[in-house]
N, C-alpha and C. Protein backbone atom coordinates (compact mmCIF):
# COMPACT_ATOMS: atom_id res chain seq x y z
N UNK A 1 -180.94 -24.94 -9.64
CA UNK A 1 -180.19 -23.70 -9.85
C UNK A 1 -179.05 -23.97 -10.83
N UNK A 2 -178.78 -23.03 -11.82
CA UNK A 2 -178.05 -23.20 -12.33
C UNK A 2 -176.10 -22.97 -11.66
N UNK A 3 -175.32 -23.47 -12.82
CA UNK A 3 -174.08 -23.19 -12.23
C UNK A 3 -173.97 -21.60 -12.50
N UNK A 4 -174.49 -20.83 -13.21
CA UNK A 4 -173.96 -19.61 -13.59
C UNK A 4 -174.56 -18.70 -12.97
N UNK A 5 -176.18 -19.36 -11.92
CA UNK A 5 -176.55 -18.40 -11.18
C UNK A 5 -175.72 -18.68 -9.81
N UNK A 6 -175.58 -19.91 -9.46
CA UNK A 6 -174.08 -20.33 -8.09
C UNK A 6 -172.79 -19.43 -8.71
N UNK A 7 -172.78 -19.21 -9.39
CA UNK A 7 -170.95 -18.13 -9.58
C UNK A 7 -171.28 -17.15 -8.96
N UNK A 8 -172.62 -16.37 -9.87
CA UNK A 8 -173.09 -14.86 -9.49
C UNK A 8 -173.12 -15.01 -7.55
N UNK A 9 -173.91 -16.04 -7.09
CA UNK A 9 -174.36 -15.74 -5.75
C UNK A 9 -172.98 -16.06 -4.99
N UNK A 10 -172.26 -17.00 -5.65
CA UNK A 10 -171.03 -17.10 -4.81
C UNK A 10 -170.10 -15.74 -5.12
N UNK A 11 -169.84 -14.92 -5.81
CA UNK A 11 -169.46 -13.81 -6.39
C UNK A 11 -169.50 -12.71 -5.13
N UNK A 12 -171.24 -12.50 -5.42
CA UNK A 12 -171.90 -11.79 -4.72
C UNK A 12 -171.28 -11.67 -2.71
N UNK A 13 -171.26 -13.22 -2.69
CA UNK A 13 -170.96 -13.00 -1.39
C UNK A 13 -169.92 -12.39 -0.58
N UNK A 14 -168.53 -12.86 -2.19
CA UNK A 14 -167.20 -12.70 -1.73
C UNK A 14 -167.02 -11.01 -1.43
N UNK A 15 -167.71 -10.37 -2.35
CA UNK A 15 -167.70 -9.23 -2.67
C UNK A 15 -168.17 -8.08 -1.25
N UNK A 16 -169.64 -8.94 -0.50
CA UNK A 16 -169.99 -8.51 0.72
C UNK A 16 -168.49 -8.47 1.65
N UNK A 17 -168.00 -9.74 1.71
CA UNK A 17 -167.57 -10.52 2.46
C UNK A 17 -165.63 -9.18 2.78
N UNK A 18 -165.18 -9.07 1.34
CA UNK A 18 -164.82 -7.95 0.79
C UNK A 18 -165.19 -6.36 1.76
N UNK A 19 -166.02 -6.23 1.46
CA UNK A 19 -166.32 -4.52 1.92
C UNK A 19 -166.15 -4.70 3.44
N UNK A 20 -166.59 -5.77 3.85
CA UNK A 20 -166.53 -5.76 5.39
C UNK A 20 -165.02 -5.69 6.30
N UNK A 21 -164.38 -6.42 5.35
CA UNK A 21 -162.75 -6.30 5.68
C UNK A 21 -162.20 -5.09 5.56
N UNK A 22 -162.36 -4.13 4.49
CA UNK A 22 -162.09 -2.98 4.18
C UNK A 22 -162.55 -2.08 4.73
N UNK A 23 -163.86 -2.51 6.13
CA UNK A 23 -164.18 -0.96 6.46
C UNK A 23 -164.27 -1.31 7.94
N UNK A 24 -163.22 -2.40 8.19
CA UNK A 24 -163.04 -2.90 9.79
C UNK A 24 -161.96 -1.48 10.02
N UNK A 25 -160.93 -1.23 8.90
CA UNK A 25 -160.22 -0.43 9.45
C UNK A 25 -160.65 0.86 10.17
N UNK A 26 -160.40 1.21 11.44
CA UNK A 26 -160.68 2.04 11.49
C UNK A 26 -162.07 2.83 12.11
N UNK A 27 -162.84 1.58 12.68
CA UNK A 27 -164.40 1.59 12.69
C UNK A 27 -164.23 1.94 13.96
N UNK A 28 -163.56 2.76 15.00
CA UNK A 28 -163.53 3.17 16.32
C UNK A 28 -164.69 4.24 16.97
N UNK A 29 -165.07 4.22 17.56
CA UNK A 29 -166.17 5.27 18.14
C UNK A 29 -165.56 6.33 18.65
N UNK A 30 -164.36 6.15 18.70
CA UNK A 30 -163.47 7.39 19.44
C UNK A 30 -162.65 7.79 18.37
N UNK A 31 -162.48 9.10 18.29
CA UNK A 31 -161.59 9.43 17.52
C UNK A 31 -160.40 10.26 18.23
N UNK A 32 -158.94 9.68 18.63
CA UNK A 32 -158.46 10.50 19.37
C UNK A 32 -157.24 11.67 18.77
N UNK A 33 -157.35 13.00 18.88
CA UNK A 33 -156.13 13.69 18.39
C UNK A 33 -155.73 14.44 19.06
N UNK A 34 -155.72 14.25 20.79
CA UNK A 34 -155.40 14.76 21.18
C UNK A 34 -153.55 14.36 22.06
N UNK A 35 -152.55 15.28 21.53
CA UNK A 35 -151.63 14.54 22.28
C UNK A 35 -151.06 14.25 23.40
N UNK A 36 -149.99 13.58 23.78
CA UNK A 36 -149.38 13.76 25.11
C UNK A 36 -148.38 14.82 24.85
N UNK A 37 -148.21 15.56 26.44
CA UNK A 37 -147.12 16.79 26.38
C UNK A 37 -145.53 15.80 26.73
N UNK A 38 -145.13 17.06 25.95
CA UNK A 38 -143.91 16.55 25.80
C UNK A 38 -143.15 17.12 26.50
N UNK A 39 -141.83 16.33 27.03
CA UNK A 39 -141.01 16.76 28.16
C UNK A 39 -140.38 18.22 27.40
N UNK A 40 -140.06 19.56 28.13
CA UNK A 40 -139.11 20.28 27.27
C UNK A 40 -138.39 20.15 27.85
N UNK A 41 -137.09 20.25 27.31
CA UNK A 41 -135.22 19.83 28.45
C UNK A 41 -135.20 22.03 28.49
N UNK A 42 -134.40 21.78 29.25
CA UNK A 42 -133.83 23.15 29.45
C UNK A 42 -132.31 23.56 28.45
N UNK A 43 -132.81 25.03 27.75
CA UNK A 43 -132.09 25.09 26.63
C UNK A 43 -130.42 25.02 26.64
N UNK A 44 -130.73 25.80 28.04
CA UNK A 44 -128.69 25.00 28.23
C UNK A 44 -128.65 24.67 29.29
N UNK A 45 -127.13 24.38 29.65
CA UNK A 45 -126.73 23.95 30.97
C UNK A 45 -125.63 24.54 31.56
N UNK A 46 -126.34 24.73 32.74
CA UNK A 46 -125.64 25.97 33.67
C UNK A 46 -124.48 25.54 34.00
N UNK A 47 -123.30 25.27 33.61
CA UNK A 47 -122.12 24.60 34.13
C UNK A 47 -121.84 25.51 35.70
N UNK A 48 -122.41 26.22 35.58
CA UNK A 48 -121.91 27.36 37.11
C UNK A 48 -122.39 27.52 38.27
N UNK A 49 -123.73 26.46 38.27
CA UNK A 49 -124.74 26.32 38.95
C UNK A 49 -124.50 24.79 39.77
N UNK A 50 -124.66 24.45 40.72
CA UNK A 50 -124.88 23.40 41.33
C UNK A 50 -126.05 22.21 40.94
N UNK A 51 -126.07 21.34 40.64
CA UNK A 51 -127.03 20.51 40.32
C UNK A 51 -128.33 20.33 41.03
N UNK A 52 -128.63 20.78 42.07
CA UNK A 52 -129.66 20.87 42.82
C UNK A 52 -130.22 22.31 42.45
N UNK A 53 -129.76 23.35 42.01
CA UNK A 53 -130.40 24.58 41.02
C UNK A 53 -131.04 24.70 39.93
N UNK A 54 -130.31 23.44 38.94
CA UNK A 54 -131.16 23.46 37.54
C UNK A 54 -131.99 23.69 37.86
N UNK A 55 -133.13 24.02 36.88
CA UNK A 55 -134.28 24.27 36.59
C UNK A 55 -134.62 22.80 35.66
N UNK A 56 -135.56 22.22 36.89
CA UNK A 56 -136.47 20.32 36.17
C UNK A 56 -137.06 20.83 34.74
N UNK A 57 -136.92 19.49 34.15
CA UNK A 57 -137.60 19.95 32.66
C UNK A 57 -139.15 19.92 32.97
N UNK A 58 -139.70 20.66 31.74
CA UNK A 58 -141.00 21.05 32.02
C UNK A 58 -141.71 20.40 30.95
N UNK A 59 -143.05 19.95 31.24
CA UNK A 59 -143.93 19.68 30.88
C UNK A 59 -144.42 20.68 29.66
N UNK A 60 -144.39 20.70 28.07
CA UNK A 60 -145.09 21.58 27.49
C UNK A 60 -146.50 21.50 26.99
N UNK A 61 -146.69 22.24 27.13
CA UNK A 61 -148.40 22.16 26.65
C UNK A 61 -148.78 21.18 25.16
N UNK A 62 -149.30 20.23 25.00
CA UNK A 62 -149.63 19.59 23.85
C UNK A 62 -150.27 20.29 22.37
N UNK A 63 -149.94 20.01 21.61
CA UNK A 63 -151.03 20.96 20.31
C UNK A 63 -152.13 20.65 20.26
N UNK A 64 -153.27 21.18 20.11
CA UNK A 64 -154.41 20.98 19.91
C UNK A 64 -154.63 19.80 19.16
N UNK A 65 -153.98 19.76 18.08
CA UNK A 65 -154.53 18.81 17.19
C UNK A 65 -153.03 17.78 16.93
N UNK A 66 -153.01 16.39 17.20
CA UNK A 66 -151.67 15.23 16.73
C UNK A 66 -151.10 15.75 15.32
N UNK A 67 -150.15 15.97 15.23
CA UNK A 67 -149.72 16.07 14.11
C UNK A 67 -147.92 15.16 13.52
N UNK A 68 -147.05 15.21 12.49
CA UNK A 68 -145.99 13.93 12.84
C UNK A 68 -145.08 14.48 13.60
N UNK A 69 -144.96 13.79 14.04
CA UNK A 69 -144.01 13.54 15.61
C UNK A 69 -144.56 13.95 17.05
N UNK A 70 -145.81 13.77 17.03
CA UNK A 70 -146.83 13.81 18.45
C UNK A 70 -147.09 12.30 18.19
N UNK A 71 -147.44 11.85 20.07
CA UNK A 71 -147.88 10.54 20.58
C UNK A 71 -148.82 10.78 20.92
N UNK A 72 -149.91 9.85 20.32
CA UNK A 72 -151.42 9.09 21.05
C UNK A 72 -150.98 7.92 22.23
N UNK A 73 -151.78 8.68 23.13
CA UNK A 73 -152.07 6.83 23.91
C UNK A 73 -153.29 6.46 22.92
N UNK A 74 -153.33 5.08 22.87
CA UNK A 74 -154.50 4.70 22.52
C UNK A 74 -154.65 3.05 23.36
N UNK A 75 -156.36 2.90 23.54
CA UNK A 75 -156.44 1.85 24.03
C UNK A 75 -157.22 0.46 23.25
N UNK A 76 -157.01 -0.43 23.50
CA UNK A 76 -157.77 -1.53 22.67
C UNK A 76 -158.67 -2.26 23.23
N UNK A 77 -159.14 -3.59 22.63
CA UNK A 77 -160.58 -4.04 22.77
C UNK A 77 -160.73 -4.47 24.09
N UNK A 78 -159.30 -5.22 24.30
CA UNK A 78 -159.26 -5.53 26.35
C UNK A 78 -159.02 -4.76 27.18
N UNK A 79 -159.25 -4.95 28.30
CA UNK A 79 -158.59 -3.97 29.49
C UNK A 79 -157.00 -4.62 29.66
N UNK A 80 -156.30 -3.29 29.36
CA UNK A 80 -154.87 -3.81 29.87
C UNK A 80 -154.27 -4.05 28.48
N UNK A 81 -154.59 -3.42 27.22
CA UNK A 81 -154.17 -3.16 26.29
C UNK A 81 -154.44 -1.67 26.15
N UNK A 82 -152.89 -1.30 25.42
CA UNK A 82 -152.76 -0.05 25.56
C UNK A 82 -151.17 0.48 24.51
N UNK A 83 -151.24 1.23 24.12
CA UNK A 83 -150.30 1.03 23.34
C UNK A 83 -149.98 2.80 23.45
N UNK A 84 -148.77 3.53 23.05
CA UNK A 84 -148.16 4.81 22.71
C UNK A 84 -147.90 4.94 21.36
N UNK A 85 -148.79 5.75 20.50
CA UNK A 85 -148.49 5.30 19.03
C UNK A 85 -147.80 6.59 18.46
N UNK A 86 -146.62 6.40 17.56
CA UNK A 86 -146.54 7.80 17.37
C UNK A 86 -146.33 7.97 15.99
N UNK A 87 -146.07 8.99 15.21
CA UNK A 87 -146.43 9.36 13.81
C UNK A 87 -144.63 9.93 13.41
N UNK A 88 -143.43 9.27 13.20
CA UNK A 88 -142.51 9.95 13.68
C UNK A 88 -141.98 11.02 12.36
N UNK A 89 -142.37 10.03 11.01
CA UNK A 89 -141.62 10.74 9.81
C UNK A 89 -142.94 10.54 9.07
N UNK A 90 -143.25 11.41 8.02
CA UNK A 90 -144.02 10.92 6.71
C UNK A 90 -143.39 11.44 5.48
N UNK A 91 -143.17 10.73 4.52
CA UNK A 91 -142.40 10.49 3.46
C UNK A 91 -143.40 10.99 2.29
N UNK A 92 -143.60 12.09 1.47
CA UNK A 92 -144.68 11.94 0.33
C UNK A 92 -144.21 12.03 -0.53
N UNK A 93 -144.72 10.82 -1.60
CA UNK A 93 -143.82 9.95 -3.39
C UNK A 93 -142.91 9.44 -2.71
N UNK A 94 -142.88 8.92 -1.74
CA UNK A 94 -141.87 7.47 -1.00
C UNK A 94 -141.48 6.20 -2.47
N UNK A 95 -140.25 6.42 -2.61
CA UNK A 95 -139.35 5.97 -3.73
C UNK A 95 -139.29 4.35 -3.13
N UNK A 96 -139.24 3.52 -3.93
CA UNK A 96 -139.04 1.71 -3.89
C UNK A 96 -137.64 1.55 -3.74
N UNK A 97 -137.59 0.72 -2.89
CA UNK A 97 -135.88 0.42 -2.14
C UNK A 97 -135.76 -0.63 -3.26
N UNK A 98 -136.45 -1.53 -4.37
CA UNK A 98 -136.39 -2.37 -5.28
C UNK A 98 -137.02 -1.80 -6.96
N UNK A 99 -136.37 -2.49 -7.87
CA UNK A 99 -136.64 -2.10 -9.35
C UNK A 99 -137.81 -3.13 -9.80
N UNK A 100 -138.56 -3.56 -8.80
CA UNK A 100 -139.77 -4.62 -9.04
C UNK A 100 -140.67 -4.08 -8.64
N UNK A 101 -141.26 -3.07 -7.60
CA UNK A 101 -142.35 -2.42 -7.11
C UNK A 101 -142.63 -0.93 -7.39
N UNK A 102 -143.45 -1.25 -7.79
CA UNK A 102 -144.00 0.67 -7.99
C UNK A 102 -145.51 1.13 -8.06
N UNK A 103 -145.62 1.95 -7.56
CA UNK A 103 -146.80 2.92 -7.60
C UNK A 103 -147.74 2.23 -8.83
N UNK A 104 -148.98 1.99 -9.02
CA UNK A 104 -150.07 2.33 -10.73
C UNK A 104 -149.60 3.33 -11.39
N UNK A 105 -149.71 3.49 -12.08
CA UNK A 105 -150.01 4.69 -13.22
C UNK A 105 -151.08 5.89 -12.84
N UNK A 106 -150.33 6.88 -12.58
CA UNK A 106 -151.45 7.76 -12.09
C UNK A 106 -151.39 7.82 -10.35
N UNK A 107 -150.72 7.16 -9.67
CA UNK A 107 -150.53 7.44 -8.30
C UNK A 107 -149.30 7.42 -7.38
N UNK A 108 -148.88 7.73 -6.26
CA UNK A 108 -147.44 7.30 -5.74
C UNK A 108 -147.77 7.31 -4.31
N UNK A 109 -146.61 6.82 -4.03
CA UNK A 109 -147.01 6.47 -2.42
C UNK A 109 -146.57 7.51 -1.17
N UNK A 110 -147.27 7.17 0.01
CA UNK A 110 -147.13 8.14 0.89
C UNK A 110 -146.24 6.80 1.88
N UNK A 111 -145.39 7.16 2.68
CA UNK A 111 -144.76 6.50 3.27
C UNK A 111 -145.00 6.98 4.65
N UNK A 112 -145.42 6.79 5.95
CA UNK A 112 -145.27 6.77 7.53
C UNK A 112 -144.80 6.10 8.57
N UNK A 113 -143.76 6.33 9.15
CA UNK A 113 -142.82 6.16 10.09
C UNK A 113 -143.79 5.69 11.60
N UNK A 114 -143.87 4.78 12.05
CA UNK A 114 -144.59 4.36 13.25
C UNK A 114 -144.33 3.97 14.17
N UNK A 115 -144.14 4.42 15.37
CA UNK A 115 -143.16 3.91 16.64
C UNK A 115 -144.53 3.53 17.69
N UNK A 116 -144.31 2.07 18.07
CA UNK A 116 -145.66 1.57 18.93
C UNK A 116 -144.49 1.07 20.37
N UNK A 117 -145.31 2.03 20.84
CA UNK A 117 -144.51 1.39 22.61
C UNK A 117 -145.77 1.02 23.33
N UNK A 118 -145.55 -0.37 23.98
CA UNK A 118 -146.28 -1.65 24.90
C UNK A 118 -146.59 -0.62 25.90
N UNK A 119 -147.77 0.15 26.50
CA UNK A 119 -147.84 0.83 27.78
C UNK A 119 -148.62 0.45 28.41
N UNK A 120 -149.13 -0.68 28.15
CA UNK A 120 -150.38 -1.52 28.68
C UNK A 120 -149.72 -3.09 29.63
N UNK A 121 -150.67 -3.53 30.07
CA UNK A 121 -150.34 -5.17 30.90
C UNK A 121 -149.94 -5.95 30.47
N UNK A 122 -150.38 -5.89 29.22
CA UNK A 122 -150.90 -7.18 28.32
C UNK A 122 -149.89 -7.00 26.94
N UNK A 123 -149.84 -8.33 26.57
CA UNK A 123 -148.46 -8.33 25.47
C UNK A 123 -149.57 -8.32 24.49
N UNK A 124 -148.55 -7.13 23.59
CA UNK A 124 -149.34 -6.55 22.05
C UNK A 124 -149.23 -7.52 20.92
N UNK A 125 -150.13 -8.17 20.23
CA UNK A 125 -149.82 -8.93 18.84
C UNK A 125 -150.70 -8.72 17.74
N UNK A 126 -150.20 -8.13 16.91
CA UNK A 126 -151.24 -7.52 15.78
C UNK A 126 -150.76 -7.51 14.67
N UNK A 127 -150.86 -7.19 13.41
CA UNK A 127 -150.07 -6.49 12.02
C UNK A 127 -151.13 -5.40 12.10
N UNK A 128 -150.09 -4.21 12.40
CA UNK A 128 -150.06 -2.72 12.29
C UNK A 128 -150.99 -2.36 11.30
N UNK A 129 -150.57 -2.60 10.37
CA UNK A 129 -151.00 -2.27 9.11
C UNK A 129 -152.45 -2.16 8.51
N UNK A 130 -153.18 -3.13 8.97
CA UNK A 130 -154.49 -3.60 8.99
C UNK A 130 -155.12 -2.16 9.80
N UNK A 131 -154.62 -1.77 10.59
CA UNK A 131 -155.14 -0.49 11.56
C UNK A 131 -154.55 0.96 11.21
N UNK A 132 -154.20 0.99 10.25
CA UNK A 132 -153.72 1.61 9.51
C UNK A 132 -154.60 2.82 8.25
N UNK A 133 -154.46 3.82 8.06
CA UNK A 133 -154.89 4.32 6.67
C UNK A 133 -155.30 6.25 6.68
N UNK A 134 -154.90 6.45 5.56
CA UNK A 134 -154.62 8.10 5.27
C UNK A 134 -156.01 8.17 4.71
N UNK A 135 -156.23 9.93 5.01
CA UNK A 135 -157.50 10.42 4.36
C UNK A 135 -156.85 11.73 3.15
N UNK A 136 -157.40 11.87 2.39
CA UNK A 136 -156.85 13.15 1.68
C UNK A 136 -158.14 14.19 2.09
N UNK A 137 -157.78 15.45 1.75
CA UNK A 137 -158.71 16.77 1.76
C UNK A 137 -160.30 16.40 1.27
N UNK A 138 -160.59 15.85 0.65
CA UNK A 138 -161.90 15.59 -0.16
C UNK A 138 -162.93 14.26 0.73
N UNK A 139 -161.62 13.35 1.69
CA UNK A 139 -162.25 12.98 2.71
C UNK A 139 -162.27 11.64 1.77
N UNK A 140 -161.25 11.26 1.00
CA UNK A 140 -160.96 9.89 0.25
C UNK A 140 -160.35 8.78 1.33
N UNK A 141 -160.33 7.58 1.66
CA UNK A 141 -159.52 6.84 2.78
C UNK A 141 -158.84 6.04 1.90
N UNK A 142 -157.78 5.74 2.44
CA UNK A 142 -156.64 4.31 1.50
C UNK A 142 -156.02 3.65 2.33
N UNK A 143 -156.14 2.64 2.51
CA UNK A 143 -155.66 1.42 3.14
C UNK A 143 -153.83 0.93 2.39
N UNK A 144 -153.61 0.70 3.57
CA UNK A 144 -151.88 0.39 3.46
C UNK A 144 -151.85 -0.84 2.19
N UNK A 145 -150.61 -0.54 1.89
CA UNK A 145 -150.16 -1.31 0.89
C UNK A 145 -148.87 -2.01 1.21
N UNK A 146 -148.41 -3.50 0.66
CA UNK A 146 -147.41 -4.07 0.94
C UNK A 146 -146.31 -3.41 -0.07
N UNK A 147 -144.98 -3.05 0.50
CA UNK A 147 -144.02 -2.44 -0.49
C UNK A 147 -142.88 -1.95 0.48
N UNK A 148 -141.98 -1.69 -0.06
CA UNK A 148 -140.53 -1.25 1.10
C UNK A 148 -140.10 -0.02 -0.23
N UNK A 149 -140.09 0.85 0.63
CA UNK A 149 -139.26 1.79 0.43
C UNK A 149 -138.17 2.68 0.96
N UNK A 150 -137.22 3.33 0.03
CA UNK A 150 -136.01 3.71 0.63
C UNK A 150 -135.95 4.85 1.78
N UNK A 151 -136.48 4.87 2.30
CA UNK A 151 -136.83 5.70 3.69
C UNK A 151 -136.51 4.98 4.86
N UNK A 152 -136.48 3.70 4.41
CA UNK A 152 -136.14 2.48 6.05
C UNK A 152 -137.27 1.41 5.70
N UNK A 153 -136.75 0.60 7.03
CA UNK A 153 -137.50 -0.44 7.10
C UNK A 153 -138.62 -0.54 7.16
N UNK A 154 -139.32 -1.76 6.84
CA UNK A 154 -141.13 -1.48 6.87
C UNK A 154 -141.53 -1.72 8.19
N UNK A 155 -142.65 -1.87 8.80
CA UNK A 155 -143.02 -2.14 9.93
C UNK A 155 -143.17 -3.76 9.91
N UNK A 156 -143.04 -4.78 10.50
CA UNK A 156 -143.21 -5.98 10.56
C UNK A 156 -144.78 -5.96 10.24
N UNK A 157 -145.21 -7.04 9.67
CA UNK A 157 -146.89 -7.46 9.74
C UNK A 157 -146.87 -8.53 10.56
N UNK A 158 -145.93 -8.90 11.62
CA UNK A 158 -146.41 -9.65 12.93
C UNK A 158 -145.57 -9.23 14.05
N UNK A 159 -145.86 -8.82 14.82
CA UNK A 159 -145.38 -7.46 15.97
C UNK A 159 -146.56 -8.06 16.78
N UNK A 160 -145.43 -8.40 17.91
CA UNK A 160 -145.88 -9.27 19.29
C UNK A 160 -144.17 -8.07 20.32
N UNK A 161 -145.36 -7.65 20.95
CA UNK A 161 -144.65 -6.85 22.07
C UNK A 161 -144.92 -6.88 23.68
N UNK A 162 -144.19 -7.48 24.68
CA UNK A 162 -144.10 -7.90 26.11
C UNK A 162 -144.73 -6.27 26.50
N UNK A 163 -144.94 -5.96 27.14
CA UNK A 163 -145.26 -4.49 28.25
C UNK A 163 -143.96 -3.63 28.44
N UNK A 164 -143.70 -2.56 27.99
CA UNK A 164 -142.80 -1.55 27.75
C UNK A 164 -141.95 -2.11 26.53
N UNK A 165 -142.29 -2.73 25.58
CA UNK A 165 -141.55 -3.17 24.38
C UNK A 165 -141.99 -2.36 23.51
N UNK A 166 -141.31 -2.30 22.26
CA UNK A 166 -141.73 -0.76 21.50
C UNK A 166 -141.11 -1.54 19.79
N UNK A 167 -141.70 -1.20 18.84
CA UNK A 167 -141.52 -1.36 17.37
C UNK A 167 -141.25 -0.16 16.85
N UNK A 168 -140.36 -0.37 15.45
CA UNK A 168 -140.56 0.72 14.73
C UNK A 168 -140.44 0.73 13.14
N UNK A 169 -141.82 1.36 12.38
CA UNK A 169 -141.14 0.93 11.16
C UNK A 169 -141.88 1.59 10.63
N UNK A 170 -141.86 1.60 9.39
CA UNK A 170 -142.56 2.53 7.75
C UNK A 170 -143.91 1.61 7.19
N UNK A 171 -145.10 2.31 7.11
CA UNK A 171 -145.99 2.06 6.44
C UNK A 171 -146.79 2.24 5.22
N UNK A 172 -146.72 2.10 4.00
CA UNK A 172 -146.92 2.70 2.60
C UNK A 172 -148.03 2.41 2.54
N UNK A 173 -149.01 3.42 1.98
CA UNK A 173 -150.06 3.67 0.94
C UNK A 173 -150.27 4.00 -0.20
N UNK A 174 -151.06 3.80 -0.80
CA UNK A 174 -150.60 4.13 -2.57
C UNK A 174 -152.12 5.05 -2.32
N UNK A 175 -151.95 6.64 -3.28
CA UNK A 175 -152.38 7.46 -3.20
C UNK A 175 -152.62 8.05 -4.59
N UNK A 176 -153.56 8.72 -5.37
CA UNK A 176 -153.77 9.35 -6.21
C UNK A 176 -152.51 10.60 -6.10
N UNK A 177 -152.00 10.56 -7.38
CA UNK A 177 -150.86 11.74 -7.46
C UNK A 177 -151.82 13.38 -7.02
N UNK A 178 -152.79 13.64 -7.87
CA UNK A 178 -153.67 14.37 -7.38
C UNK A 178 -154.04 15.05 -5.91
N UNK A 179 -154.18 13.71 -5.19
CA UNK A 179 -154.56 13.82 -4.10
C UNK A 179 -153.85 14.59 -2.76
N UNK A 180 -154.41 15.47 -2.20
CA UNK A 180 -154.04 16.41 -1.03
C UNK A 180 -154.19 15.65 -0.04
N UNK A 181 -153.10 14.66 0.84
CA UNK A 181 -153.27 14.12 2.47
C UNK A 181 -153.67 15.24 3.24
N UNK A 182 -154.64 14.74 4.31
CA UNK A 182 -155.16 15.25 5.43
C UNK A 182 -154.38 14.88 6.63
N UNK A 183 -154.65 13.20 6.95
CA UNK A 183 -155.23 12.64 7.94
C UNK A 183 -154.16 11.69 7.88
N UNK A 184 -153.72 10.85 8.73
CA UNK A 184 -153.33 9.44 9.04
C UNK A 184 -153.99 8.97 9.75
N UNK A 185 -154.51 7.56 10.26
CA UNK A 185 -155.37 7.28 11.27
C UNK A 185 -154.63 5.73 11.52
N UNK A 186 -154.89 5.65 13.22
CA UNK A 186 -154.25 4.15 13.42
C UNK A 186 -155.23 3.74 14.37
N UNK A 187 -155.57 2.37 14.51
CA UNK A 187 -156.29 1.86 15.83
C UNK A 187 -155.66 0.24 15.65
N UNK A 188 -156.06 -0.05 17.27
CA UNK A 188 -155.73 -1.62 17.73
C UNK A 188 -156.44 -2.42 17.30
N UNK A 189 -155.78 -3.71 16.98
CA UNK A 189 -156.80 -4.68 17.15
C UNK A 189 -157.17 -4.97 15.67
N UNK A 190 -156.07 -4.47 14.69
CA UNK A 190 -156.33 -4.52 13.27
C UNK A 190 -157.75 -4.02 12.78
N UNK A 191 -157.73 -2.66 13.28
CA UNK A 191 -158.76 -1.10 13.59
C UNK A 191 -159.91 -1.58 13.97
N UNK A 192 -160.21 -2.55 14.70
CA UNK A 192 -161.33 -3.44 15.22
C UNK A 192 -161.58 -2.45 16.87
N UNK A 193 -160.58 -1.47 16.99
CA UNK A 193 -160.65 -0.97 18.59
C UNK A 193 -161.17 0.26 18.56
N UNK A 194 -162.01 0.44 19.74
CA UNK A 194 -163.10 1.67 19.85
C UNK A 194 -162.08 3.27 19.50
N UNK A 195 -161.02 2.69 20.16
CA UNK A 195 -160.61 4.50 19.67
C UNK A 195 -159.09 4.21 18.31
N UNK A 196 -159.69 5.02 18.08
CA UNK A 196 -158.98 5.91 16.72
C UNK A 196 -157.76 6.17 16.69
N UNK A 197 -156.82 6.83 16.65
CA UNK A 197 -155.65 7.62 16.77
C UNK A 197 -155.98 8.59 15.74
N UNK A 198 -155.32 9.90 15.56
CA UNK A 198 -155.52 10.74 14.11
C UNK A 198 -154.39 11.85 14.20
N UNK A 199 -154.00 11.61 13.02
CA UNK A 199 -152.87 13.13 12.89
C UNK A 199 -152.66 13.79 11.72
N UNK A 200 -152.64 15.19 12.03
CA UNK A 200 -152.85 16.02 10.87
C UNK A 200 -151.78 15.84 9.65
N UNK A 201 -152.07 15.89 8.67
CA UNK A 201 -150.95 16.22 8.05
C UNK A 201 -150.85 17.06 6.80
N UNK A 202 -151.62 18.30 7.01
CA UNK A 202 -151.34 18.62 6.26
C UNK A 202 -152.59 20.55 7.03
């Protein structure tokens, strides 16, 4: 065999080897968008009333569909992993906190705010990010990108959390300027976990 047919086949492989990483994200059988209800507080407070009168806060009905600032439970590949994921801010053309990083030519970034609280047994250790990625209207997917922008901090890419421990941070994608966001999507396990997370955005 020649050396130039060993490049091609070694080429070839990297390239397989490639697509498979890129379409771990996200490969869940579940797709979940449905949220948890959220506590409502009561709009004021009765200073005139005895404390055993308030009226308990109530449970409100969830939206049909996750959208930012609704929580997924979502669960992962073990039993006793479990995580509260939530969608808190999204940033669109998220500006570079540095004069060294920027968008291609022709695209800019979408920035998402991610708050992961430990609700499971088992201590969480993952990079977020990997489980990570936006859809636009046309049903395009884009995988996170490394970059900090002025919106806050990024999310760590090694986030190890005890049981009721919680992270929080910003996740960038680089996006066709063009392009209409739909979707955000998150799963465990560096998106290796059966269910999904999903929230509208748009």
């Amino acid at each position: 065999m020649s050396n130039y047919s060993r490049i091609r086949i070694t080429a070839a492989a990297a390239a397989v080897i490639g697509a498979l990483s890129i379409t771990a994200c996200g490969t869940g059988d579940t797709v979940v968008d449905k949220p948890k209800a959220k506590a409502k507080a009561s709009a004021k407070a009765d200073s005139g009333q005895k404390a055993a009168k308030k009226p308990a806060a109530k449970a409100s009905a969830a939206p049909e569909v996750a959208e930012a600032g609704d929580t997924l439970a979502l669960k992962g590949m073990e039993a006793g992993s479990n995580l509260d994921v939530t969608v808190v801010k999204v940033v669109d053309n998220a500006k570079s906190s540095d004069e060294f990083t920027a968008p291609e030519s022709g695209n800019r970034w979408i920035a998402v705010q991610f708050r992961l609280v430990n609700t499971g047994s088992k201590a969480y250790s993952d990079s977020p990010q990997n489980g990570a990625q936006v859809a636009d209207d046309q049903g395009q997917q884009f995988q996170s990108t490394f970059a900090d922008v002025t919106a806050g901090p990024s999310m760590s890419s090694d986030v190890s959390l005890k049981p009721g421990a919680k992270a929080l941070g910003w996740v960038v994608f680089e996006v066709p300027k063009a392009s209409k966001m739909a979707t955000v999507q998150f799963a465990m396990d560096s998106g290796f976990a059966e269910e999904t997370g999903e929230w509208k955005l748009s």
